[in-house]
C-alpha atoms as a PDB file:
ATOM      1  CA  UNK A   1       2.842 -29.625 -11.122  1.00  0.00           C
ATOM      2  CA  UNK A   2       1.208 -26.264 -11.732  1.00  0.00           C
ATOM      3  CA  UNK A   3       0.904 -24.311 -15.374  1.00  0.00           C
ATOM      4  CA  UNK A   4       2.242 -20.993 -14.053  1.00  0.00           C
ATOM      5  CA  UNK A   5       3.800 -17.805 -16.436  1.00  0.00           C
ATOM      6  CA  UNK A   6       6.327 -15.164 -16.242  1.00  0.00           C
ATOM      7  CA  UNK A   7       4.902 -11.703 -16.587  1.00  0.00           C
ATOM      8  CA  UNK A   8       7.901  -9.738 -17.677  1.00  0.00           C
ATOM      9  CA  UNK A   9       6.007  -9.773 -21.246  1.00  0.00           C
ATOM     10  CA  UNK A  10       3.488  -8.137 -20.027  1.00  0.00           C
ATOM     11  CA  UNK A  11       5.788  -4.440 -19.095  1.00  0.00           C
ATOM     12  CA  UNK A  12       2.782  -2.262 -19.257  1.00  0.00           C
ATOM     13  CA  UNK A  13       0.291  -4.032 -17.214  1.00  0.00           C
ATOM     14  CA  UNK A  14      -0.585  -4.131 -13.627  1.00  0.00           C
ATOM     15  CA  UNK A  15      -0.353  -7.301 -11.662  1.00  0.00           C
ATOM     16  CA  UNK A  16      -3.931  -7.172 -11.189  1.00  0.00           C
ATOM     17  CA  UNK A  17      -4.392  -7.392 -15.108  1.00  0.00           C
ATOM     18  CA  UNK A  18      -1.922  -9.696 -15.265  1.00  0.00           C
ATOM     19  CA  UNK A  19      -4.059 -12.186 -12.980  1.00  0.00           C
ATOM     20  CA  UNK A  20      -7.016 -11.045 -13.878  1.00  0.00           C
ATOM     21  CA  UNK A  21      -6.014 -12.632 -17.628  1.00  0.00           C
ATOM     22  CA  UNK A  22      -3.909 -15.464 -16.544  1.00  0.00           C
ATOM     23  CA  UNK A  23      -6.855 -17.146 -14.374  1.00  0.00           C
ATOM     24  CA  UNK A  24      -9.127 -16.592 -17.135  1.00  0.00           C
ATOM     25  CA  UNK A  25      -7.237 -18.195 -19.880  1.00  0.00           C
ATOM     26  CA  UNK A  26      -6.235 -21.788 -17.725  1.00  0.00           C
ATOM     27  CA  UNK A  27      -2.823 -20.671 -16.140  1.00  0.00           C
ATOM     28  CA  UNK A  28      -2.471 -21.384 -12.047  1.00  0.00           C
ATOM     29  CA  UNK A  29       0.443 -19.299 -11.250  1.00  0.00           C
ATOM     30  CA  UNK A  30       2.524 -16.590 -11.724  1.00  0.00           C
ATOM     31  CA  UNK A  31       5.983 -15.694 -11.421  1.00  0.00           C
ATOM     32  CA  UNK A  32       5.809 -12.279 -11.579  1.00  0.00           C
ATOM     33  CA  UNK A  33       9.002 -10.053 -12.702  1.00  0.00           C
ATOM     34  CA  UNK A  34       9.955  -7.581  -9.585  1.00  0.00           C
ATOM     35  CA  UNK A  35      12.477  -5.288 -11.510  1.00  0.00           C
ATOM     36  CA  UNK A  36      13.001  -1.516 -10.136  1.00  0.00           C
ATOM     37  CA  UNK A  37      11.677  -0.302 -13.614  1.00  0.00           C
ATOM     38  CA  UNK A  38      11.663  -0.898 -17.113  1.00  0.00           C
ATOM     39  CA  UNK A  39      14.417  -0.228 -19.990  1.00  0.00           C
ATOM     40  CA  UNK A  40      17.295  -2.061 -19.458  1.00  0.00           C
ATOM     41  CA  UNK A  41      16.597  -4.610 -21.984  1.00  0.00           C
ATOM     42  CA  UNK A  42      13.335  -6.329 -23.100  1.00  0.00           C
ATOM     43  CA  UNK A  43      11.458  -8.685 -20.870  1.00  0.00           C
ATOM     44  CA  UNK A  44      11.482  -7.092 -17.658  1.00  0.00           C
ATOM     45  CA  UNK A  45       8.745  -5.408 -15.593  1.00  0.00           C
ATOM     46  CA  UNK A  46       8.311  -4.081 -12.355  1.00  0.00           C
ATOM     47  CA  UNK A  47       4.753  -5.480 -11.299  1.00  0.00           C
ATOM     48  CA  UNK A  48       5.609  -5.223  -7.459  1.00  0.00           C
ATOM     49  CA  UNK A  49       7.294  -2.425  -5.632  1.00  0.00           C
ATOM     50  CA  UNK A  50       9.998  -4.860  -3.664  1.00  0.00           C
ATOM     51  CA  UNK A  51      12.226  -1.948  -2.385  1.00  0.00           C
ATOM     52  CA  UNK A  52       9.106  -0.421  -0.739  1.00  0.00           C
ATOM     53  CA  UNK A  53       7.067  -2.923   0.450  1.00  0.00           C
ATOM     54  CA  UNK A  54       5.031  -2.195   3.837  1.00  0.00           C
ATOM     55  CA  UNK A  55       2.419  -4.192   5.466  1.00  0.00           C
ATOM     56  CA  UNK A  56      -0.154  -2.632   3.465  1.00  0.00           C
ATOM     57  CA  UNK A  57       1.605  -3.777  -0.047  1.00  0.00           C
ATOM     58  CA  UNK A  58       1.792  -7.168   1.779  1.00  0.00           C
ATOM     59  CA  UNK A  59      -1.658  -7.587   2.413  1.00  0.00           C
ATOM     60  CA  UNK A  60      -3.108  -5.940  -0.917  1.00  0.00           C
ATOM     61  CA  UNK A  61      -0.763  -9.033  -2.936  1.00  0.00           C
ATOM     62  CA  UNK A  62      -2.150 -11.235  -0.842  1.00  0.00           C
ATOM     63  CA  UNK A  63      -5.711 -10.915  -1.422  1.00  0.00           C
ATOM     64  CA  UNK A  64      -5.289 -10.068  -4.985  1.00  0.00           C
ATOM     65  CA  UNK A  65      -4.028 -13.802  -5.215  1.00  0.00           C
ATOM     66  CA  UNK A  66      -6.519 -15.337  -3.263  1.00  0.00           C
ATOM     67  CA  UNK A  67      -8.997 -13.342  -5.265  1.00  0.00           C
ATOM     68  CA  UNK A  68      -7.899 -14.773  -8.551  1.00  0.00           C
ATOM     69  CA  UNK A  69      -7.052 -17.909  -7.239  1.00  0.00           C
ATOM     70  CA  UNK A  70      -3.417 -18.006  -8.321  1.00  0.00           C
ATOM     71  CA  UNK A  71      -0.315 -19.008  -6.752  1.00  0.00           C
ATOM     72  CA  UNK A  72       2.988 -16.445  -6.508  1.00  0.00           C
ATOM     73  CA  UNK A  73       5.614 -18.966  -7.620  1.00  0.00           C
ATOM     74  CA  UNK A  74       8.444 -17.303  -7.751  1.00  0.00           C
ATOM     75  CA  UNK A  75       9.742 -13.672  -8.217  1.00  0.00           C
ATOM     76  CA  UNK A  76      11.672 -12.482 -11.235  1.00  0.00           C
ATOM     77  CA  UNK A  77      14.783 -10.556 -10.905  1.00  0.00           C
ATOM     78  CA  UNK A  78      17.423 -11.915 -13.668  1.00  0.00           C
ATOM     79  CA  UNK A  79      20.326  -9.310 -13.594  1.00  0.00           C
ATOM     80  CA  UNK A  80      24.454  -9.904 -13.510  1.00  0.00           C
ATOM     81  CA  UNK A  81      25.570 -10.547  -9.784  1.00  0.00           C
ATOM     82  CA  UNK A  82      29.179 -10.408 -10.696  1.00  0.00           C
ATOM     83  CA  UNK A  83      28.874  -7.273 -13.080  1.00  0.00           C
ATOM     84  CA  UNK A  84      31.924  -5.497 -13.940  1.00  0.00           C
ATOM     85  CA  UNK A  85      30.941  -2.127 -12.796  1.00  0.00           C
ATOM     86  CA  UNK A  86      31.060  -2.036  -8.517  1.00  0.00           C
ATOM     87  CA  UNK A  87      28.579   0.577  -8.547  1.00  0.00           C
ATOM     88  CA  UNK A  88      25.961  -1.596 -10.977  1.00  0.00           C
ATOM     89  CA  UNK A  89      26.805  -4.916  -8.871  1.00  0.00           C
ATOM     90  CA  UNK A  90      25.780  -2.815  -5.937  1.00  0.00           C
ATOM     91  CA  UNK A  91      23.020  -1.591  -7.431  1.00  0.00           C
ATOM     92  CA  UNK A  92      21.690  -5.407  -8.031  1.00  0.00           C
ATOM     93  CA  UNK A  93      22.573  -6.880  -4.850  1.00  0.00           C
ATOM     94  CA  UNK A  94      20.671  -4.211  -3.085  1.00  0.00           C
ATOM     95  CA  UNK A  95      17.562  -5.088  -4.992  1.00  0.00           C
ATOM     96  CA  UNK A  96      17.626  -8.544  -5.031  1.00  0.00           C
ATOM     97  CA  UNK A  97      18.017  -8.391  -0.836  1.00  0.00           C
ATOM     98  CA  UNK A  98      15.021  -6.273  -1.122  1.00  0.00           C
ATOM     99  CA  UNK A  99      13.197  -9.103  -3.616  1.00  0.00           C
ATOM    100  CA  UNK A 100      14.048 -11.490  -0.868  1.00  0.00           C
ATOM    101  CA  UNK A 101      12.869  -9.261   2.003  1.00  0.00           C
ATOM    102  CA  UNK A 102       9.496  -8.983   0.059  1.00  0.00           C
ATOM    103  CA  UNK A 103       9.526 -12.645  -0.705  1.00  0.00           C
ATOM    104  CA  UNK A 104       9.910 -13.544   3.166  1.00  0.00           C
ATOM    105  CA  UNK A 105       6.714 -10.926   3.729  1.00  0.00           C
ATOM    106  CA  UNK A 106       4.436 -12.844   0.850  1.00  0.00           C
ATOM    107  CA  UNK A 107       6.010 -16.293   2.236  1.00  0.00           C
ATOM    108  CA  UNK A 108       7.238 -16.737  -1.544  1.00  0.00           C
ATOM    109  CA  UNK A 109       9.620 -19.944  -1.662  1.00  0.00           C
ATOM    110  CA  UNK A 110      12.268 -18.596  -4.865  1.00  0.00           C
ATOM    111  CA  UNK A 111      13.408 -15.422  -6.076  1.00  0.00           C
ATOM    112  CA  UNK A 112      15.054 -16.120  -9.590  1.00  0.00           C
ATOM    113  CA  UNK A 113      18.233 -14.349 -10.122  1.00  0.00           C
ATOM    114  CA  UNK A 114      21.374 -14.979 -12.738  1.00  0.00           C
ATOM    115  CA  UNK A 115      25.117 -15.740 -12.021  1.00  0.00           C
ATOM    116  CA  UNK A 116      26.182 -13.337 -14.204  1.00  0.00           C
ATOM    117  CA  UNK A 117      29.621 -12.614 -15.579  1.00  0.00           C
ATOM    118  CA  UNK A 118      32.619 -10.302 -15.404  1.00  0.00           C
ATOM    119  CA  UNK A 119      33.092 -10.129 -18.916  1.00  0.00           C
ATOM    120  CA  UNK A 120      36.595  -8.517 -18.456  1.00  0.00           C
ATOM    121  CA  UNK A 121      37.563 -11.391 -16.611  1.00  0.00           C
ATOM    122  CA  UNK A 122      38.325 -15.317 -18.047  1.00  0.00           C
ATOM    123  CA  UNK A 123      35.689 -17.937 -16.788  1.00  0.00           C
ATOM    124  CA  UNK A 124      38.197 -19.442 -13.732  1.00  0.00           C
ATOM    125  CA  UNK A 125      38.319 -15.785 -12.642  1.00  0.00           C
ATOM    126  CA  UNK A 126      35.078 -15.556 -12.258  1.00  0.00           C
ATOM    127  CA  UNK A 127      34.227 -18.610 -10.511  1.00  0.00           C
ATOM    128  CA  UNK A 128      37.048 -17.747  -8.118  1.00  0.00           C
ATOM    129  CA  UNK A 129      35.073 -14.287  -7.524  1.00  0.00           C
ATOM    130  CA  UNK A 130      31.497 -15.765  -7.623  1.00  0.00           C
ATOM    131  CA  UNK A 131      33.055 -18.328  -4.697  1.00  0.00           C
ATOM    132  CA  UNK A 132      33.823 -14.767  -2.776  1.00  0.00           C
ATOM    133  CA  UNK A 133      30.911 -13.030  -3.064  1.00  0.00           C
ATOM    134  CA  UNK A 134      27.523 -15.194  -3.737  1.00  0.00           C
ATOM    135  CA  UNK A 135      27.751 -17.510  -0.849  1.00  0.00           C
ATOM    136  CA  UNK A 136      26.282 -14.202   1.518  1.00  0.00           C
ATOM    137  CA  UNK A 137      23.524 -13.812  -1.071  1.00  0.00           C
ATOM    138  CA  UNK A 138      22.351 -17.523  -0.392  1.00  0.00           C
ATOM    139  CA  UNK A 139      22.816 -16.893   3.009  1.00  0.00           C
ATOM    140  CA  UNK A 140      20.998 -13.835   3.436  1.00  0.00           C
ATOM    141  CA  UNK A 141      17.835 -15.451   1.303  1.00  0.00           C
ATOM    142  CA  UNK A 142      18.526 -18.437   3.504  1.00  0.00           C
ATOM    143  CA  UNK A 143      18.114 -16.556   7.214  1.00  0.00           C
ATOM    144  CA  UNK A 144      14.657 -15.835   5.456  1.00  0.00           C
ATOM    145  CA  UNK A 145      13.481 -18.725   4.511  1.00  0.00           C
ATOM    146  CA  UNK A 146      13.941 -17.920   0.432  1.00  0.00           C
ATOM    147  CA  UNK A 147      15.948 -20.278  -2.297  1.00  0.00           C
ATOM    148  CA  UNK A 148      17.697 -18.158  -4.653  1.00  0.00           C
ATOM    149  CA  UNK A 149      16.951 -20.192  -8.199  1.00  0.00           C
ATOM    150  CA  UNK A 150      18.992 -19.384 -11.309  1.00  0.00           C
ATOM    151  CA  UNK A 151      17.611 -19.543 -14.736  1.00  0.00           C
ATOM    152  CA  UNK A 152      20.180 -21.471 -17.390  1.00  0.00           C
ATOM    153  CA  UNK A 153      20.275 -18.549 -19.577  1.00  0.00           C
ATOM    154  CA  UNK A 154      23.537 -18.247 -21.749  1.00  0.00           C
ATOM    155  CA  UNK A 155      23.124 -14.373 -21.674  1.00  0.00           C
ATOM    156  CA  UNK A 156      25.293 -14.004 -24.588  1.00  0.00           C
ATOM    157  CA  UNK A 157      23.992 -10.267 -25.381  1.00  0.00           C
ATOM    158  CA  UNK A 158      26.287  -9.355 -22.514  1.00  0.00           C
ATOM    159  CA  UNK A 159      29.698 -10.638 -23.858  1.00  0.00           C
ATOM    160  CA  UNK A 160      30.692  -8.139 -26.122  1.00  0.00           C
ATOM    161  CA  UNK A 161      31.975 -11.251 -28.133  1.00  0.00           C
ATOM    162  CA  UNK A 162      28.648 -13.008 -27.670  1.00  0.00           C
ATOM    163  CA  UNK A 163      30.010 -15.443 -25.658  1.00  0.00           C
ATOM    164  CA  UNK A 164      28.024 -17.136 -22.210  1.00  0.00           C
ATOM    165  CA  UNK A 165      27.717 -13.826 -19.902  1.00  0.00           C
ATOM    166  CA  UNK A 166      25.783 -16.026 -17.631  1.00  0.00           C
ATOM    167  CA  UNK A 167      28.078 -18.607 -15.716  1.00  0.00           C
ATOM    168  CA  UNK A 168      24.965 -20.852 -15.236  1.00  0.00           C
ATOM    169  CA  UNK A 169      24.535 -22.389 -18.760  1.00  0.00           C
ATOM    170  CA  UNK A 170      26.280 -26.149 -18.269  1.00  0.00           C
ATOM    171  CA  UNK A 171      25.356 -29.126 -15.718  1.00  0.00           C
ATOM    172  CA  UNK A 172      29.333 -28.280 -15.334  1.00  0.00           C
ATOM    173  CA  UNK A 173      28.637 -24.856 -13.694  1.00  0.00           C
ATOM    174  CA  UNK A 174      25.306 -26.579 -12.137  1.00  0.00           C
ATOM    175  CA  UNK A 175      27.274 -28.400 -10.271  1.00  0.00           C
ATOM    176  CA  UNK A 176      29.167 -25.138  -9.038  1.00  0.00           C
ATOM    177  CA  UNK A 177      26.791 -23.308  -7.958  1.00  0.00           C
ATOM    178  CA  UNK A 178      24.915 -25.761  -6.317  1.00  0.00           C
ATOM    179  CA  UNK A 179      27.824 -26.052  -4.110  1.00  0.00           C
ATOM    180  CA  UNK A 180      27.369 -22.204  -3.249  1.00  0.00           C
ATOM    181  CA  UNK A 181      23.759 -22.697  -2.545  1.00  0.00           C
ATOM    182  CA  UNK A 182      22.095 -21.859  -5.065  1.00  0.00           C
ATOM    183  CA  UNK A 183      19.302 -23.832  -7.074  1.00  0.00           C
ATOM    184  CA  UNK A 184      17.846 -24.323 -10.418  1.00  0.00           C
ATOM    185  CA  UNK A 185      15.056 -22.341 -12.385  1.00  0.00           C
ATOM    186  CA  UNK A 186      15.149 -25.327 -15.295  1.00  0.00           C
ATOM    187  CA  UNK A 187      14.689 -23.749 -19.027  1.00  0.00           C
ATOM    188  CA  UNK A 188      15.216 -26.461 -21.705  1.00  0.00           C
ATOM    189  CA  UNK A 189      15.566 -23.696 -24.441  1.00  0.00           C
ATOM    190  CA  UNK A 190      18.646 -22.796 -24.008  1.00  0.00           C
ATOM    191  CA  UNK A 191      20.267 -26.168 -23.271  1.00  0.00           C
ATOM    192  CA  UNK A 192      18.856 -26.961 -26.741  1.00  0.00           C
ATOM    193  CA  UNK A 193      20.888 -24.457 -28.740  1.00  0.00           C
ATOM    194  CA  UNK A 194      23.757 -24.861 -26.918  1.00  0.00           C
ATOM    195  CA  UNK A 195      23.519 -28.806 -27.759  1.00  0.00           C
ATOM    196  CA  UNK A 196      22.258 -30.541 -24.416  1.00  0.00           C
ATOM    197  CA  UNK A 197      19.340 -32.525 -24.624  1.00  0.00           C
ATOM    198  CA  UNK A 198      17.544 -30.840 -21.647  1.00  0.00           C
ATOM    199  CA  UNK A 199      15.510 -34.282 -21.155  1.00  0.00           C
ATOM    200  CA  UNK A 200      18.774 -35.968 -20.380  1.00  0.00           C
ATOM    201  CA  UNK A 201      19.738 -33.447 -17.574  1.00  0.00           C
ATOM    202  CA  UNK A 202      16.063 -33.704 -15.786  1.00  0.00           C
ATOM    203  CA  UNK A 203      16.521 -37.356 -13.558  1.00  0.00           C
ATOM    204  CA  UNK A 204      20.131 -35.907 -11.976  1.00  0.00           C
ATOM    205  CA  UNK A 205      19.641 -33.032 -10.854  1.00  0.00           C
ATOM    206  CA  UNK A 206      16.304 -33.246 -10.214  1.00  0.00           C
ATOM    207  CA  UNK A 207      16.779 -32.154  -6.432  1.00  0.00           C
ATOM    208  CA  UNK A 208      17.605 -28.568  -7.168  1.00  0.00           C
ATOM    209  CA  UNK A 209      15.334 -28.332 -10.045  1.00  0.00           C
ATOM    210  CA  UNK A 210      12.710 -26.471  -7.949  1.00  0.00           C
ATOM    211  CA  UNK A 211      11.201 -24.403 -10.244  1.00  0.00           C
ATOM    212  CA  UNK A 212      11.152 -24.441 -13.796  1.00  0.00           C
ATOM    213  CA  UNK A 213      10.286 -22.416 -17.288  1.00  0.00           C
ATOM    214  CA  UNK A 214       8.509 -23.290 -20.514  1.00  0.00           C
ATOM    215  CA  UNK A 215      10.103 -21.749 -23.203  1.00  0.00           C
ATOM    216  CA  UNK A 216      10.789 -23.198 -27.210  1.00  0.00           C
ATOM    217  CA  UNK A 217      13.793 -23.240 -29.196  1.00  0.00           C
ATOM    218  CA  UNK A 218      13.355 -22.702 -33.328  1.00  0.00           C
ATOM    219  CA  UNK A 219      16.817 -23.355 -34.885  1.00  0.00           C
ATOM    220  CA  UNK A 220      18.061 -22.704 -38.471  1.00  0.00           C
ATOM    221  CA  UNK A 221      20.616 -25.374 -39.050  1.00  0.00           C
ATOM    222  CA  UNK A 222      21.316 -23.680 -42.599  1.00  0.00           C
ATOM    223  CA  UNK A 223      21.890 -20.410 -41.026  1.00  0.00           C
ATOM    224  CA  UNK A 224      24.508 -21.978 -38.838  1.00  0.00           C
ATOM    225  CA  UNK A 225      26.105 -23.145 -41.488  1.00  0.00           C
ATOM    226  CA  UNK A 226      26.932 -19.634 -42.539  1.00  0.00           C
ATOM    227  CA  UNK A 227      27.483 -17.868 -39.264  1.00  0.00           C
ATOM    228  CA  UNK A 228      28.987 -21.066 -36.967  1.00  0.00           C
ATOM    229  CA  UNK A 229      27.691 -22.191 -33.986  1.00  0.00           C
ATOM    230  CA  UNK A 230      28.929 -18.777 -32.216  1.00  0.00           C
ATOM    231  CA  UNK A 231      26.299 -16.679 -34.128  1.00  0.00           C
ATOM    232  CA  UNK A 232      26.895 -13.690 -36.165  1.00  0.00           C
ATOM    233  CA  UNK A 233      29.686 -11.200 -35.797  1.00  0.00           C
ATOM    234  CA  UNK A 234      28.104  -8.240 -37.466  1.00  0.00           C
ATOM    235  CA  UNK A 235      24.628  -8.458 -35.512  1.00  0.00           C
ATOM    236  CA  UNK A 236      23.597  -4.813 -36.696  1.00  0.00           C
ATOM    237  CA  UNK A 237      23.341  -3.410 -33.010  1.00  0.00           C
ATOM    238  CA  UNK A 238      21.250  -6.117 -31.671  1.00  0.00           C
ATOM    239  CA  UNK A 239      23.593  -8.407 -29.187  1.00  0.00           C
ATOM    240  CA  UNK A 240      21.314 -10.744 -29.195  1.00  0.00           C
ATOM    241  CA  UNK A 241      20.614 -11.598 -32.513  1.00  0.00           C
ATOM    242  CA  UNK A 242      22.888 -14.948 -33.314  1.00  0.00           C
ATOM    243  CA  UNK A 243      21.170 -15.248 -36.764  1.00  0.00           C
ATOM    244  CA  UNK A 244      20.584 -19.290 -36.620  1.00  0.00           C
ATOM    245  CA  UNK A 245      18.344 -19.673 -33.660  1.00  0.00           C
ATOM    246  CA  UNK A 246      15.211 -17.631 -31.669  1.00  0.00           C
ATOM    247  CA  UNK A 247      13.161 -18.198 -28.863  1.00  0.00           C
ATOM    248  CA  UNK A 248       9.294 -19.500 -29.645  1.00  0.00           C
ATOM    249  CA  UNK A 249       6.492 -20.457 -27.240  1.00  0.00           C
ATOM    250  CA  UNK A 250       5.962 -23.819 -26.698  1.00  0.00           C
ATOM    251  CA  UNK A 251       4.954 -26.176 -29.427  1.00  0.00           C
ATOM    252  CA  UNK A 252       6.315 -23.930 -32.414  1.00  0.00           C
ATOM    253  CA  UNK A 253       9.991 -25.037 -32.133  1.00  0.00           C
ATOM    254  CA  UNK A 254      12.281 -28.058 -31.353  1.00  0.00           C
ATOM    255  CA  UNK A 255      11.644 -29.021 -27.485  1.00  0.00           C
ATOM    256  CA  UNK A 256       9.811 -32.336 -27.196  1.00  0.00           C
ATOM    257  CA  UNK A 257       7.012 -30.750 -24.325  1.00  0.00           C
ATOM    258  CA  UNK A 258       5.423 -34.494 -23.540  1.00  0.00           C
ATOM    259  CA  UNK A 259       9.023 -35.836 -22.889  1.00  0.00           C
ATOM    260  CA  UNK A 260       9.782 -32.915 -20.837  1.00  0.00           C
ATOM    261  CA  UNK A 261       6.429 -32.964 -18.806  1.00  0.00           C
ATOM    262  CA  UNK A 262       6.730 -37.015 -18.602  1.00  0.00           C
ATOM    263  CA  UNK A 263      10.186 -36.853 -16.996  1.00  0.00           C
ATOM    264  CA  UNK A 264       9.945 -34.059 -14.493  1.00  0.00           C
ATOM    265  CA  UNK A 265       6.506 -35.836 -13.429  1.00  0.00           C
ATOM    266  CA  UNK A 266       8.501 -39.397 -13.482  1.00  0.00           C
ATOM    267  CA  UNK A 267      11.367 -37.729 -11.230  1.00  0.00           C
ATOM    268  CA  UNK A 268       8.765 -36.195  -8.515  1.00  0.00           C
ATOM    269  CA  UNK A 269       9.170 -32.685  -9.645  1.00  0.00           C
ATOM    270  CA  UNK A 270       5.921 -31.185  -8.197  1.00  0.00           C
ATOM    271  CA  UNK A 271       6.889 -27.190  -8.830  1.00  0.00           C
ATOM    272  CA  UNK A 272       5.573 -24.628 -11.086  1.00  0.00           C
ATOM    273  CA  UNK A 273       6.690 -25.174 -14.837  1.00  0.00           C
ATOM    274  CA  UNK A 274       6.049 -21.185 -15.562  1.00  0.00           C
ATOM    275  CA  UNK A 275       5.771 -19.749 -19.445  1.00  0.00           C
ATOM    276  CA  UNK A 276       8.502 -17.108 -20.088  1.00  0.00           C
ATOM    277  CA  UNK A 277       7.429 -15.646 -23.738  1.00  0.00           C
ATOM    278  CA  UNK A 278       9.882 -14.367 -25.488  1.00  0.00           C
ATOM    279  CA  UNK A 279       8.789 -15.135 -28.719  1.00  0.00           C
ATOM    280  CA  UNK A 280       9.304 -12.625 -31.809  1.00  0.00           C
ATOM    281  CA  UNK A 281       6.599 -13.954 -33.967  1.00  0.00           C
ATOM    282  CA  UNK A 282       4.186 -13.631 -31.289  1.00  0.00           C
ATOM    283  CA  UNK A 283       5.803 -10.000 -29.974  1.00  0.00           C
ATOM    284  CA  UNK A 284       5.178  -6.620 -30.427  1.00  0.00           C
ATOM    285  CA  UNK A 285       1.703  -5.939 -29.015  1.00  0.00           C
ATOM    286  CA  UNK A 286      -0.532  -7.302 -26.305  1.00  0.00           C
ATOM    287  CA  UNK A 287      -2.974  -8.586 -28.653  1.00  0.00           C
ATOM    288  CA  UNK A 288       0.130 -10.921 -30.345  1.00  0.00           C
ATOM    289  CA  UNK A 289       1.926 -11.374 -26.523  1.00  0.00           C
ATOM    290  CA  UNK A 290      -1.510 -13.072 -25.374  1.00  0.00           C
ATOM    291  CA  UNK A 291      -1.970 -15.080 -28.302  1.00  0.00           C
ATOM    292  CA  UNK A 292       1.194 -16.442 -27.681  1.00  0.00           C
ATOM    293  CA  UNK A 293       0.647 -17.337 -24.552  1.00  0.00           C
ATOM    294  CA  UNK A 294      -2.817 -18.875 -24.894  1.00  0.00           C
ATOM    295  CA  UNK A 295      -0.672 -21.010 -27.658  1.00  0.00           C
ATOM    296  CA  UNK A 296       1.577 -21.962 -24.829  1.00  0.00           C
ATOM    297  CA  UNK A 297      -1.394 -22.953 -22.499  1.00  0.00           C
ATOM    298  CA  UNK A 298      -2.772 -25.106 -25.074  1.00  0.00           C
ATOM    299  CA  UNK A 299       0.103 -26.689 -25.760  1.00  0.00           C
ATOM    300  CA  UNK A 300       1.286 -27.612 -22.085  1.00  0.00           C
ATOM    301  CA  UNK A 301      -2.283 -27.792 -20.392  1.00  0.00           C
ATOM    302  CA  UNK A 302      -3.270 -31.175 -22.068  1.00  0.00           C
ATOM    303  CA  UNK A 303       0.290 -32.628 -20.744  1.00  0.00           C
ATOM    304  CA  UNK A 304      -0.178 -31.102 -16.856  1.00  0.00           C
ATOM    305  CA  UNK A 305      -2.376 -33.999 -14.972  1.00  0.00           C
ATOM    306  CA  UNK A 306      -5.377 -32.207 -12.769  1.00  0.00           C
END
């Protein structure tokens, strides 16, 4: 197992600064965010040009990573492959065949994508049109020798009701899209609001848990008690704000890190368990982001054996 982390929190760096910092402060790997450009929401970044990416991009990533040392896990694309909007799902297919294309150049294993959701549409609806038009997205990373991995994220921002917008969230819809292919970027944060205990869902499906992120889970039980397990209705222009729960780094909220590490080690995982900071305490600035993430690397390092 390798200490790796996602560098979507890190918008206005270069990759090179991003590895430059990550090697120096005990991390082994990145999975490094591949987004067109920034401004669709927070936590993307476009630290590689995927949609143009010649031989001579190919070998300038490669030797910055064997400069620094570092592996390139994964790359980061999490957008909605079943959006609403034909234009926008075009828009995202397109780009995450040409993260795949740049993954086959770099001889990257996973690019990390999302499910998504029609939020028109009811939940069968969807499955019936994921079942349509995902299987040629496997296939197509397939005939390249890529895995497409999806991240668990509930993506409630995008339900206008706040409701899952990413039909990934359950071992139910696992199971589903494992059938179409596709397999698992494992993040026990959002199994733990949602009320699975992400140790118990580590030993079965262990076989398409391939890649996996560290992210924390601070819950308000007395806020819940106000707003319900469905979050806030009035959320004051932020769709993501559910008022009884936020995202922390590791070790400052309520995922048990040593169970976690112990089981994926007893189970044979042998991937990249990769930080994705998204945590509002430690936000705002770089000076803050890195602190959080050298919080993160303290916390997980000890647990990592080698």
């Amino acid at each position: 197992m390798r200490l790796g982390m996602l560098t979507a929190c890190l918008p206005q760096w270069t990759l090179e600064q991003c590895a430059g910092w990550a090697k120096n402060n005990g991390y082994e790997a990145l999975e490094v965010a591949v987004w067109p450009g920034t401004g669709g929401r927070d936590f993307e970044a476009a630290h590689l040009p995927v949609a143009e990416f010649g031989p001579e991009q190919v070998d300038a990533t490669k030797d910055l990573f064997q400069r620094y040392g570092l592996e390139l896990s994964a790359f980061a694309y999490y957008e909605n492959n079943l959006h609403p909007d034909p234009a926008r799902r075009e828009e995202i297919r397109t780009h995450l065949k040409h993260s795949i294309d740049a993954a086959q150049a770099l001889g990257v294993p996973y690019v990390g994508t999302f499910i998504g959701r029609d939020w028109t549409k009811s939940v069968a609806d969807n499955l019936a049109e994921g079942q349509r038009v995902l299987p040629e997205l496997v296939d197509y990373a397939g005939e390249r020798g890529v895995k497409l991995i999806v991240e668990n994220c509930v993506m409630e921002g995008w339900h206008p009701d706040g409701y899952p917008g990413n039909l990934a969230y359950s071992p139910e819809l696992w199971e589903w899209m494992f059938s179409l292919g596709f397999y698992l970027n494992w993040d026990p944060s959002h199994l733990t609001w949602i009320g699975i205990d992400p140790v118990e869902t580590i030993a079965p499906y262990i076989d398409r848990i391939v890649h996996a992120q560290a992210k924390d889970v601070e819950l308000d039980p007395a806020a819940r008690n106000r707003y319900g397990f469905f979050g806030k209705v009035d959320k004051g222009g932020n769709p993501w704000d559910m008022g009884w729960w936020r995202y922390r780094v590791p070790g400052l909220g309520q995922v048990d890190w040593p169970k976690v590490v112990d089981r994926l080690y007893e189970h044979g995982f042998t991937g990249t368990l990769s930080v994705e900071h998204e945590d509002p305490v430690w936000g705002g600035d770089d000076e803050r982001i890195t602190q959080g993430l050298r919080i993160a690397q303290r916390t997980l390092r000890p647990l990592i054996v080698g």
